[in-house]
Protein backbone atom coordinates (compact mmCIF):
# COMPACT_ATOMS: atom_id res chain seq x y z
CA UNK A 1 -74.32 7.50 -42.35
CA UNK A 2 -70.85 8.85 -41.46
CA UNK A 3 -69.16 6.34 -43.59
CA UNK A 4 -71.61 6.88 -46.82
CA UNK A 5 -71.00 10.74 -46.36
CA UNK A 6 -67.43 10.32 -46.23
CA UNK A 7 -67.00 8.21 -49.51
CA UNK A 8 -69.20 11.08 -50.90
CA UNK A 9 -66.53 13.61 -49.85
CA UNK A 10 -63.59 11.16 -49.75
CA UNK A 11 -61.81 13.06 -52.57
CA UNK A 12 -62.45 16.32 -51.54
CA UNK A 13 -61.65 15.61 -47.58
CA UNK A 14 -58.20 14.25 -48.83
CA UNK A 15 -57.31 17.17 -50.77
CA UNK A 16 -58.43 19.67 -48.21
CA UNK A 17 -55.94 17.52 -45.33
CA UNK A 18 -53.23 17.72 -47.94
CA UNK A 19 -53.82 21.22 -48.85
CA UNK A 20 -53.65 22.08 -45.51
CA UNK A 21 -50.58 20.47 -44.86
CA UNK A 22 -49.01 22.21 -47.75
CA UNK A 23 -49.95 25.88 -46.55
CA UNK A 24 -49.04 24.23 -43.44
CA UNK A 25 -45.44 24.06 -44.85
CA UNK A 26 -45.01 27.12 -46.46
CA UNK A 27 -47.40 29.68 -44.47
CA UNK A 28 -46.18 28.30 -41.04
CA UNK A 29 -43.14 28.75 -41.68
CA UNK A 30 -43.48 32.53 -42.21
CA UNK A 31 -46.01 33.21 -39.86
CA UNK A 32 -42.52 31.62 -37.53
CA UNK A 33 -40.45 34.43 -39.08
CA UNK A 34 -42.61 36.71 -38.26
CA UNK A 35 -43.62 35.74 -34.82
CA UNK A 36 -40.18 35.44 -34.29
CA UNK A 37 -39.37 38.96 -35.78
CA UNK A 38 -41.72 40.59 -33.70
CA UNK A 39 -40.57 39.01 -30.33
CA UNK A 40 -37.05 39.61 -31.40
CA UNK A 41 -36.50 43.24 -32.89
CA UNK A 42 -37.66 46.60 -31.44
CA UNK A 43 -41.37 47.51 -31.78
CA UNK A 44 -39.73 50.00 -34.51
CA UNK A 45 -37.54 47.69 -36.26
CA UNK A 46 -40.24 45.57 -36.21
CA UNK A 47 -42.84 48.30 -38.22
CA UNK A 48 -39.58 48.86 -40.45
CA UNK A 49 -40.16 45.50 -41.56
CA UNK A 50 -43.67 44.79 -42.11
CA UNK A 51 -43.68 48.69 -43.91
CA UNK A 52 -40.69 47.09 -46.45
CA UNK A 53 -42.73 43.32 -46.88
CA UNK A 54 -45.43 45.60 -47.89
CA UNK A 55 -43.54 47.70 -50.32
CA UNK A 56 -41.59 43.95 -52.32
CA UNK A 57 -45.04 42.47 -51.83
CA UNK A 58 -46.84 44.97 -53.76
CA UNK A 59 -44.03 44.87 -56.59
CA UNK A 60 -44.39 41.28 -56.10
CA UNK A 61 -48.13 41.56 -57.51
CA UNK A 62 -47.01 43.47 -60.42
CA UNK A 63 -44.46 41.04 -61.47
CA UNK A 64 -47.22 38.18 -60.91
CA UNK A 65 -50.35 40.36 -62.14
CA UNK A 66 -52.82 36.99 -62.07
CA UNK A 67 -50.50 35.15 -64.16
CA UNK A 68 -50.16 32.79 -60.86
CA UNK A 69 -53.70 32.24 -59.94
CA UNK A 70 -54.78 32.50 -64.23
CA UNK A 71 -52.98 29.33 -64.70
CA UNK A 72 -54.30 27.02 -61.57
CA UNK A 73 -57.81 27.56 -64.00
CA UNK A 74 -56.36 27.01 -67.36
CA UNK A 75 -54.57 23.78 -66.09
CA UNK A 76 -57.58 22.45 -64.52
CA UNK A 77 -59.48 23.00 -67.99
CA UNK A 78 -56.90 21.21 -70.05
CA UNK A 79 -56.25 18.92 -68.22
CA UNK A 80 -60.12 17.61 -69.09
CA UNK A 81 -59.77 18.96 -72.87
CA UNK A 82 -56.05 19.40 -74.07
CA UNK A 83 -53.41 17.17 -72.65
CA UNK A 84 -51.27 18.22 -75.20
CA UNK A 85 -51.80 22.00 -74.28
CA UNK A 86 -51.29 21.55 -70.73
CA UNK A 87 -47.44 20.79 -71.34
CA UNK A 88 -47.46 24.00 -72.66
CA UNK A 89 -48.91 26.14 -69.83
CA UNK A 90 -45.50 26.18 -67.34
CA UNK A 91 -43.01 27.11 -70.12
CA UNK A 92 -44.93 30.03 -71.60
CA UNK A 93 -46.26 31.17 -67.98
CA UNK A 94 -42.83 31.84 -66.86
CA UNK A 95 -41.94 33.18 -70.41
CA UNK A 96 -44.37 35.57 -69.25
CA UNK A 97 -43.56 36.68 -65.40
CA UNK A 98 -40.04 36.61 -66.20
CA UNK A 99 -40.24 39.42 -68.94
CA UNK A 100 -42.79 41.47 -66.13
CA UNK A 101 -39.71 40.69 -63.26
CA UNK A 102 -37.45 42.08 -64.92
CA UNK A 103 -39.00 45.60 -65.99
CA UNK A 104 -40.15 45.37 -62.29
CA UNK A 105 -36.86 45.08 -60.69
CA UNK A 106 -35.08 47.20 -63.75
CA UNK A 107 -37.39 50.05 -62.69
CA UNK A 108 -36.88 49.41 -58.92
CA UNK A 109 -32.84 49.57 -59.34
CA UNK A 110 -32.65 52.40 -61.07
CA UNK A 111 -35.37 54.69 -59.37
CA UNK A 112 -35.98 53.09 -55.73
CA UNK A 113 -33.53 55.34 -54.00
CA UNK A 114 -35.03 58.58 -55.05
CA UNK A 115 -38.31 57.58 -53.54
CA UNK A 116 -37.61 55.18 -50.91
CA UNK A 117 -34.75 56.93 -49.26
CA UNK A 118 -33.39 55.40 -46.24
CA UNK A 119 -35.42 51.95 -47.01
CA UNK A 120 -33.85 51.36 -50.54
CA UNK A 121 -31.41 49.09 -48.67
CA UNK A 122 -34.06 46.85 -47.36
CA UNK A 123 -35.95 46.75 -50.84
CA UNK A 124 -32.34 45.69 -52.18
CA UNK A 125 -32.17 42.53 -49.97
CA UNK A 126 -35.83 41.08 -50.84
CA UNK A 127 -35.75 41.83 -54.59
CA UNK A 128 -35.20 38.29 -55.57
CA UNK A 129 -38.75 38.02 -54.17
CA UNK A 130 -40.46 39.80 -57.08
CA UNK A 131 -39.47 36.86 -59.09
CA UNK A 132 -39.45 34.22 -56.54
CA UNK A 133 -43.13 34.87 -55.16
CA UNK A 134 -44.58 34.57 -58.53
CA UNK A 135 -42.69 31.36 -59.65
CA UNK A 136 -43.22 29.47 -56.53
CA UNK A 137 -47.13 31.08 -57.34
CA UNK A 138 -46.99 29.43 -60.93
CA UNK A 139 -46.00 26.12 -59.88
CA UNK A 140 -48.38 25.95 -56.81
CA UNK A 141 -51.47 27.32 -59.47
CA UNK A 142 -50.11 23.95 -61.43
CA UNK A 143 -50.54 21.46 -58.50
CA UNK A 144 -53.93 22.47 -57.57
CA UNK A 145 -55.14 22.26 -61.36
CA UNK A 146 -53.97 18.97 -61.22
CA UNK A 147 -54.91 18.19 -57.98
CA UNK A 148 -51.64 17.17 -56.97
CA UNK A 149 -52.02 18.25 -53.37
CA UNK A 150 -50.28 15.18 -51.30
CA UNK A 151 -46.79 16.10 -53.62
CA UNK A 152 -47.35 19.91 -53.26
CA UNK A 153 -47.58 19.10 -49.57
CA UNK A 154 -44.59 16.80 -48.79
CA UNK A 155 -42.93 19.29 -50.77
CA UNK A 156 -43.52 22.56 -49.07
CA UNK A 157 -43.31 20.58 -45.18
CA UNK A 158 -39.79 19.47 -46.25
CA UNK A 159 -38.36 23.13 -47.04
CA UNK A 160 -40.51 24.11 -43.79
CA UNK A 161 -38.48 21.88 -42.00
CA UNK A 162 -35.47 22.86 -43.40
CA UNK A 163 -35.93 26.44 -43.48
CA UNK A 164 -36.24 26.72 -39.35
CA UNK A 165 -32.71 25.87 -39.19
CA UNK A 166 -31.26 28.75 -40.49
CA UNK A 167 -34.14 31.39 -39.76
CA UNK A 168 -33.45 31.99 -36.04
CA UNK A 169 -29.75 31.99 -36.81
CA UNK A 170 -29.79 35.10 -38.93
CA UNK A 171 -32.32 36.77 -37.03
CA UNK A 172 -30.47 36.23 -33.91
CA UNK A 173 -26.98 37.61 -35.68
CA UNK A 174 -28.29 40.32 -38.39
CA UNK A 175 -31.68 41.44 -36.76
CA UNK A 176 -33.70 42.99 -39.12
CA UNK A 177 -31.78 41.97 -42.47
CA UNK A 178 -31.25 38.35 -41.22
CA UNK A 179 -34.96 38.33 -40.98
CA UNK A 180 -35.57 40.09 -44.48
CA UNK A 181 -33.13 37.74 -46.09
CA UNK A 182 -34.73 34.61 -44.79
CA UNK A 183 -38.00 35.13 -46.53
CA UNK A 184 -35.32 35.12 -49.57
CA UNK A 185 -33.65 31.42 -48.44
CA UNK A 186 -37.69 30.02 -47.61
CA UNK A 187 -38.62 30.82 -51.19
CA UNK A 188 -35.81 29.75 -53.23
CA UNK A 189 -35.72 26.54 -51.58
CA UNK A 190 -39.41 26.33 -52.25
CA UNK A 191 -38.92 27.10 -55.49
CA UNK A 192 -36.17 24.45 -56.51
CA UNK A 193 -38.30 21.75 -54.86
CA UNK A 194 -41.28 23.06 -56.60
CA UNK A 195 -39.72 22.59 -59.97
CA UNK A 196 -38.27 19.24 -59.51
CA UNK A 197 -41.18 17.85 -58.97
CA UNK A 198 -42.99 18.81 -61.95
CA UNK A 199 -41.01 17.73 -65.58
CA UNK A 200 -44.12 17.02 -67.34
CA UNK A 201 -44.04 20.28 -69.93
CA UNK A 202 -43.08 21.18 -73.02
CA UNK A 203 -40.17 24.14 -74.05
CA UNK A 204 -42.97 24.94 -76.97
CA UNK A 205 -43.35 28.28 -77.68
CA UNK A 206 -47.40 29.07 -78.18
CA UNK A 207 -48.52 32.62 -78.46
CA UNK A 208 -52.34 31.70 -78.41
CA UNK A 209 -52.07 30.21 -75.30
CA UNK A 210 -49.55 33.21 -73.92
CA UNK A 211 -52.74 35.24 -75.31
CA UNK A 212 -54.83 33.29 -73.38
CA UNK A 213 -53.51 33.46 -70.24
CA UNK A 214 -52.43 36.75 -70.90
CA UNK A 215 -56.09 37.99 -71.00
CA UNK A 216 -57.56 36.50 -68.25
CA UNK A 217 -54.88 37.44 -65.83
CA UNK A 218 -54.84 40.45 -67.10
CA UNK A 219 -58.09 41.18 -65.39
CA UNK A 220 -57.06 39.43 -62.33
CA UNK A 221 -53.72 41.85 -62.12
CA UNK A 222 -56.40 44.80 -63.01
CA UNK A 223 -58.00 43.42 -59.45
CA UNK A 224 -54.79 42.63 -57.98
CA UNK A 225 -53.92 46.50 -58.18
CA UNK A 226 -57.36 47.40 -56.38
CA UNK A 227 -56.61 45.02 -54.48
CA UNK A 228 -53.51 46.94 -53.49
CA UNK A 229 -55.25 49.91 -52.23
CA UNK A 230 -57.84 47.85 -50.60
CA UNK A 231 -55.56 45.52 -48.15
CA UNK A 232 -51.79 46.62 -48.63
CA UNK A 233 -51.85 50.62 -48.82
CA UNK A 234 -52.57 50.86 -44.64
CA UNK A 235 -49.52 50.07 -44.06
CA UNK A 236 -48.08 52.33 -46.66
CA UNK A 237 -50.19 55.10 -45.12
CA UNK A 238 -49.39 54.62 -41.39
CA UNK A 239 -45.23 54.12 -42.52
CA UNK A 240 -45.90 57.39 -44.43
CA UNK A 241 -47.47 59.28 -41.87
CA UNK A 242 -44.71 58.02 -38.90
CA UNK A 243 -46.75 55.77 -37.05
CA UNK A 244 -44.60 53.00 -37.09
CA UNK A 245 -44.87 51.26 -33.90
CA UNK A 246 -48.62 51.09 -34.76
CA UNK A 247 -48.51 49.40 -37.87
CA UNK A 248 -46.56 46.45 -36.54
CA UNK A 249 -49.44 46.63 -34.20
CA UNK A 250 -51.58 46.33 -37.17
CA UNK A 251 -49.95 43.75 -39.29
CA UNK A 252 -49.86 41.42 -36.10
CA UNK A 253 -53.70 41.32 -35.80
CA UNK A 254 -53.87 41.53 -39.43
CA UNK A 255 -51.82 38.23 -39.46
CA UNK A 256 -53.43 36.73 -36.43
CA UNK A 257 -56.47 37.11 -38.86
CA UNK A 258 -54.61 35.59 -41.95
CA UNK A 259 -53.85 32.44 -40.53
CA UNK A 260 -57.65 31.94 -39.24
CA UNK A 261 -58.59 32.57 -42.55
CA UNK A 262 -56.29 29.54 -43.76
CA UNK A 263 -58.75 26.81 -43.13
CA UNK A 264 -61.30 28.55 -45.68
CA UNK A 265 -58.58 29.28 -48.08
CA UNK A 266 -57.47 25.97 -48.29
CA UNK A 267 -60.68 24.51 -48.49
CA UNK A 268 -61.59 26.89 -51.68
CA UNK A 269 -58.55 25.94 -53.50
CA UNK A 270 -59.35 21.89 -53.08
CA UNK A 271 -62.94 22.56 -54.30
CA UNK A 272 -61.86 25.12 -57.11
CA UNK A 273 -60.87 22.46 -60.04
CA UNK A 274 -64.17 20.35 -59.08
CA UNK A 275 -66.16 23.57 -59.41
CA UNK A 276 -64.18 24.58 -63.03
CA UNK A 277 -65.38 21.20 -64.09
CA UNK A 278 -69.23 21.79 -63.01
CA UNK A 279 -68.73 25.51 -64.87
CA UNK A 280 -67.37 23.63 -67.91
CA UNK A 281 -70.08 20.88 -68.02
CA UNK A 282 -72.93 24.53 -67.79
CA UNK A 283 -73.88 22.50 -64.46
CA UNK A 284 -74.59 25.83 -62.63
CA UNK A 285 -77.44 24.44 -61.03
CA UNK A 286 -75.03 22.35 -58.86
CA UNK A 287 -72.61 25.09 -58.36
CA UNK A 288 -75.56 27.20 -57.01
CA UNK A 289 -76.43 24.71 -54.44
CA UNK A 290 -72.63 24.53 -53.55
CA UNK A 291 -72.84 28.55 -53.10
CA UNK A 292 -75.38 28.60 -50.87
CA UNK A 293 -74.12 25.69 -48.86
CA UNK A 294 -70.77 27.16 -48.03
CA UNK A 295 -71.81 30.49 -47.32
CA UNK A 296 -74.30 29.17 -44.80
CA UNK A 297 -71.28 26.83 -42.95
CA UNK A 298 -69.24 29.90 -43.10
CA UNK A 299 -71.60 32.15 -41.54
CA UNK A 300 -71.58 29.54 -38.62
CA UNK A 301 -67.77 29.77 -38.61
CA UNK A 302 -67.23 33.53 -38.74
CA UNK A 303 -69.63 34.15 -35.59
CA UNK A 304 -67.92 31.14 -33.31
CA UNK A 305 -64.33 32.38 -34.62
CA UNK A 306 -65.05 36.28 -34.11
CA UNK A 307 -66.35 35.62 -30.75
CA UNK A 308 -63.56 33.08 -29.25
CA UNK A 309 -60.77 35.87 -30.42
CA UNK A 310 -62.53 38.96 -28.73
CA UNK A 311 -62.71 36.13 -25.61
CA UNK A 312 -59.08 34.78 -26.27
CA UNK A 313 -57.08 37.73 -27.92
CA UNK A 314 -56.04 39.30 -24.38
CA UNK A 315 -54.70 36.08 -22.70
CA UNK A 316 -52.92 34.98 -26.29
CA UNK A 317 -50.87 38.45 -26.66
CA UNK A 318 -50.35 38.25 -23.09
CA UNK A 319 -48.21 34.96 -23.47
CA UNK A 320 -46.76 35.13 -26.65
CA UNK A 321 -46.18 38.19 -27.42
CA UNK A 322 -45.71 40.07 -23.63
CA UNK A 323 -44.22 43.32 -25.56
CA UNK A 324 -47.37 44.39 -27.77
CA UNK A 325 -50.19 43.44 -25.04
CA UNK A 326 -51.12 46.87 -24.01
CA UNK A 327 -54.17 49.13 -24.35
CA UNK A 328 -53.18 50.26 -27.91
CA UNK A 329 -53.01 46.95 -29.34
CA UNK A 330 -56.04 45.81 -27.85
CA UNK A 331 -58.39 48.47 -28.84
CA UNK A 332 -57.12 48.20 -32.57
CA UNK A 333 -57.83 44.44 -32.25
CA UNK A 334 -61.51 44.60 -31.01
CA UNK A 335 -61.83 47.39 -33.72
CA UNK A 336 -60.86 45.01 -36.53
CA UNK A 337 -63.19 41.96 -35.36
CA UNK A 338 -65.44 42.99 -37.85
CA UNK A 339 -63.17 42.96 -40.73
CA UNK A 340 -62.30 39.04 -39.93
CA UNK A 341 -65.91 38.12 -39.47
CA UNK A 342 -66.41 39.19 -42.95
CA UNK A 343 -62.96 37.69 -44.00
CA UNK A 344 -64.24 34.62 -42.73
CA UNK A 345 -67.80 34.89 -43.94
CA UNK A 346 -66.63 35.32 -47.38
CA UNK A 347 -63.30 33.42 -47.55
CA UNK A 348 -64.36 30.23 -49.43
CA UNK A 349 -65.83 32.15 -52.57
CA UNK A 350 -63.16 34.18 -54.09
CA UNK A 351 -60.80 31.38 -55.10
CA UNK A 352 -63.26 28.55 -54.62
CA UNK A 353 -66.74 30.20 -57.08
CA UNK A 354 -65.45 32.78 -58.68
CA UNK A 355 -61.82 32.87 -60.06
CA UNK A 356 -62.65 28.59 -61.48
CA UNK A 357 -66.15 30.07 -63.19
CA UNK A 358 -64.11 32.99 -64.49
CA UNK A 359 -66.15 35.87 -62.85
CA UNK A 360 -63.33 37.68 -61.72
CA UNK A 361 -64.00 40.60 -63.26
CA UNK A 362 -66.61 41.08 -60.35
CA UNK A 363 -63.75 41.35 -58.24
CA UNK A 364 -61.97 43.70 -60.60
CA UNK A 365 -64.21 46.00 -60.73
CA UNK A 366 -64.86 45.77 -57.10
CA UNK A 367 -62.16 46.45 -55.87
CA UNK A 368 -60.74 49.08 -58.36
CA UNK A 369 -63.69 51.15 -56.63
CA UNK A 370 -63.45 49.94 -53.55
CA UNK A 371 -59.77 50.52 -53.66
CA UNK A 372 -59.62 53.90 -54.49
CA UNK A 373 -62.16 54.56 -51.99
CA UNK A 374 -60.09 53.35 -49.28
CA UNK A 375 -57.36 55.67 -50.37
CA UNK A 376 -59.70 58.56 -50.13
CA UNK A 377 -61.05 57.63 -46.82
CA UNK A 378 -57.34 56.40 -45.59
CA UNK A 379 -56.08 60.10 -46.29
CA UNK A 380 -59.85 61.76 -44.74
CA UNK A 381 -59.44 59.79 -41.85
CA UNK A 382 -55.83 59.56 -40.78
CA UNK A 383 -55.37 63.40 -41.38
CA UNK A 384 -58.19 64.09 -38.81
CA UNK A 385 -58.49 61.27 -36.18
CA UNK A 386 -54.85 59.90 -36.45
CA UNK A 387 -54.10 55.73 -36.91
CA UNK A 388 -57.07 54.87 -35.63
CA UNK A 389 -59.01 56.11 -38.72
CA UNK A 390 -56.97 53.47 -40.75
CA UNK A 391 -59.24 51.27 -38.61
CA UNK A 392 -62.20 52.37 -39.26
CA UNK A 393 -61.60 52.73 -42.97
CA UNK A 394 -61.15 49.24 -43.18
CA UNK A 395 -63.87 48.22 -41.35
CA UNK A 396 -66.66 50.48 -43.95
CA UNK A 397 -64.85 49.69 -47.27
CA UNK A 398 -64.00 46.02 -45.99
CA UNK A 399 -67.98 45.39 -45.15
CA UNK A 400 -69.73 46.86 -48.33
CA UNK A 401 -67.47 45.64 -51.05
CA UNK A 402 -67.63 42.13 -49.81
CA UNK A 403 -71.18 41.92 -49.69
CA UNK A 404 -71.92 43.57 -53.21
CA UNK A 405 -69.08 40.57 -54.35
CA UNK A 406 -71.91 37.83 -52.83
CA UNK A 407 -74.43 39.58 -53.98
CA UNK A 408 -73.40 40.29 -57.64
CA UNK A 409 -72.16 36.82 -58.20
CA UNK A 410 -75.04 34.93 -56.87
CA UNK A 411 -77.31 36.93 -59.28
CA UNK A 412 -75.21 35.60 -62.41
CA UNK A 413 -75.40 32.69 -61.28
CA UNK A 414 -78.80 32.39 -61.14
CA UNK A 415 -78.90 34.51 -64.92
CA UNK A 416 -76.38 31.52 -65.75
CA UNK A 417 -78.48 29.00 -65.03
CA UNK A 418 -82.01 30.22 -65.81
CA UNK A 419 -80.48 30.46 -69.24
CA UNK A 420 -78.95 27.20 -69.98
């Protein structure tokens, strides 16, 4: 029974042990920096540097804008109907970021200081990120649309590897700016790797195809801005408003969260092509079943993992990190259990259902709403009940928009496959 099921999920299993190896690589290596940033700087050194990660990172989605995640779908599609196109995806997707980069990074040179004051210097050492991120992005969307996931793996555990010998050196000597400008060394190293693995394109110039991708990320950078105000602007809000100490408070648990997320991620990325090729075939009936399947394993998951943090969390921060275990930090993480059981309840669909069927103007729309909500309630709630609103922001905008996402999705695609 065990052996028939696994030669039923034999490709699938693979991918997801490869795929997890891979983020394995890459994302352990800067949840390290940061674990190693936290225990190393001040508590207030230590805000300073999540606040300026969330500044590059949201120029970082500007100078992506779905171009990243658009192409891990249009690879996977010709890669079934258009060999010939395929070679054409990497050359003109770059064509693309590069051109977005460099307005980005233009605009931040010449007008950062005005409004970033005594930051600007930090924004100045992670600026190669805003066209690093996205590259490294591209190449990664490639893999998985080709389901190249051992490669992508060996690849990103070998600059892991190398990367922890020079991140605890220039944290130890420069502090703050050693740690900044290793998230610079991690992804350039990524990214030469990355591209010397994959020589299979063309130098063709196509502007249908730059249309095509242009369109459909398009609506995934339209998302990734309400996405912005959804997840990012907390942090901008508590570094605006002084509470600095707290938001490093914050962006721990919030990356305690990330990495239990992981697993699911992972997972939706190694079923994404498979499910592109059901959505291509119209086989929505199967892709229905699929739906309901994984949202009923990770119901299972977000109630066992929710409960073993509120039992763990106390005892973890208490041996790791000694310097943020206090009565603050505790009641902020309790607070925000219910924003990772619903992280967790809905992590497989996003990148696994509905970016390969090409419903992601679901969560464009979404979150647009749902994003500028949050900056409403962000500036209600912190201006009358202090950090602790950002909390409970999150936890009412976080809840409803993610279950209108399940709930709008499922009903196309039961429209989708009443009608064919």
């Amino acid at each position: 029974m065990l052996n028939k099921s696994y030669q039923n999920h034999k490709e699938t299993i693979h991918n997801f042990l490869w795929r997890f190896l891979q983020i394995a690589g890459k994302q352990g290596i800067t949840f390290f920096i940061f674990i190693l940033s936290a225990k190393m700087l001040s508590p207030y050194d230590f805000g300073i540097y999540n606040y300026v990660l969330a500044i590059i990172y949201i120029l970082v989605m500007f100078g992506d804008f779905g171009i990243s995640t658009a192409t891990s779908k249009f690879v996977a599609e010709y890669d079934i109907k258009n060999k010939e196109k395929l070679k054409s995806v990497l050359f003109n997707s770059v064509i693309i970021i590069s051109f977005l980069t460099a307005i980005i990074g233009t605009i931040v040179i010449l007008f950062g200081r005005i409004y970033l004051g005594d930051k600007y210097i930090y924004i100045l050492y992670l600026l190669p990120l805003i066209f690093l991120v996205p590259i490294t992005s591209l190449y990664d969307g490639i893999y998985r649309g080709l389901k190249r996931f051992k490669f992508a793996s060996i690849i990103s555990l070998i600059v892991g590897v190398i990367s922890l010998s020079f991140v605890y050196i220039l944290i130890e000597r420069f502090g703050l700016t050693g740690a900044l400008i290793s998230q610079n060394l991690l992804y350039f190293l990524l990214f030469l790797a990355l591209s010397l693995g994959y020589r299979d394109f063309s130098l063709k110039l196509d502007k249908e195809l730059m249309k095509d991708i242009g369109k459909y990320s398009f609506v995934i950078g339209i998302g990734s801005i309400g996405y912005i105000f959804y997840s990012r602007i907390d942090t901008l809000f508590l570094g605006h408003y002084g509470y600095i100490v707290e938001l490093g408070y914050l962006e721990i648990i919030n990356k305690l969260f990330s990495m239990l997320v992981i697993p699911l991620y992972i997972f939706s990325q190694v079923i994404a092509p498979n499910i592109t090729r059901h959505f291509a075939r119209n086989d929505f009936r199967n892709i229905l079943e699929k739906y309901k399947k994984y949202l009923r394993l990770s119901f299972i998951l977000a109630i066992t993992l929710t409960s073993l943090s509120y039992v763990l969390a106390p005892s973890l921060l208490g041996i790791f990190l000694n310097k943020y275990s206090n009565s603050i930090m505790l009641q902020m993480f309790n607070l925000m259990l219910p924003v990772l059981f619903i992280a967790l309840f809905n992590g497989i669909i996003p990148q696994g259902f509905i970016i390969p069927t090409g419903h992601y103007k679901i969560i464009t729309i979404l979150f647009l709403i749902f994003g500028l909500l949050k900056v409403i309630l962000n500036y209600i709630l912190i201006n009358s009940i202090g950090y602790i609103g950002i909390i409970y922001s999150s936890i009412i905008v976080v809840l409803f928009s993610n279950m209108l996402i399940l709930i709008v999705y499922y009903n196309k695609l039961k429209e989708s496959r009443n009608e064919s």
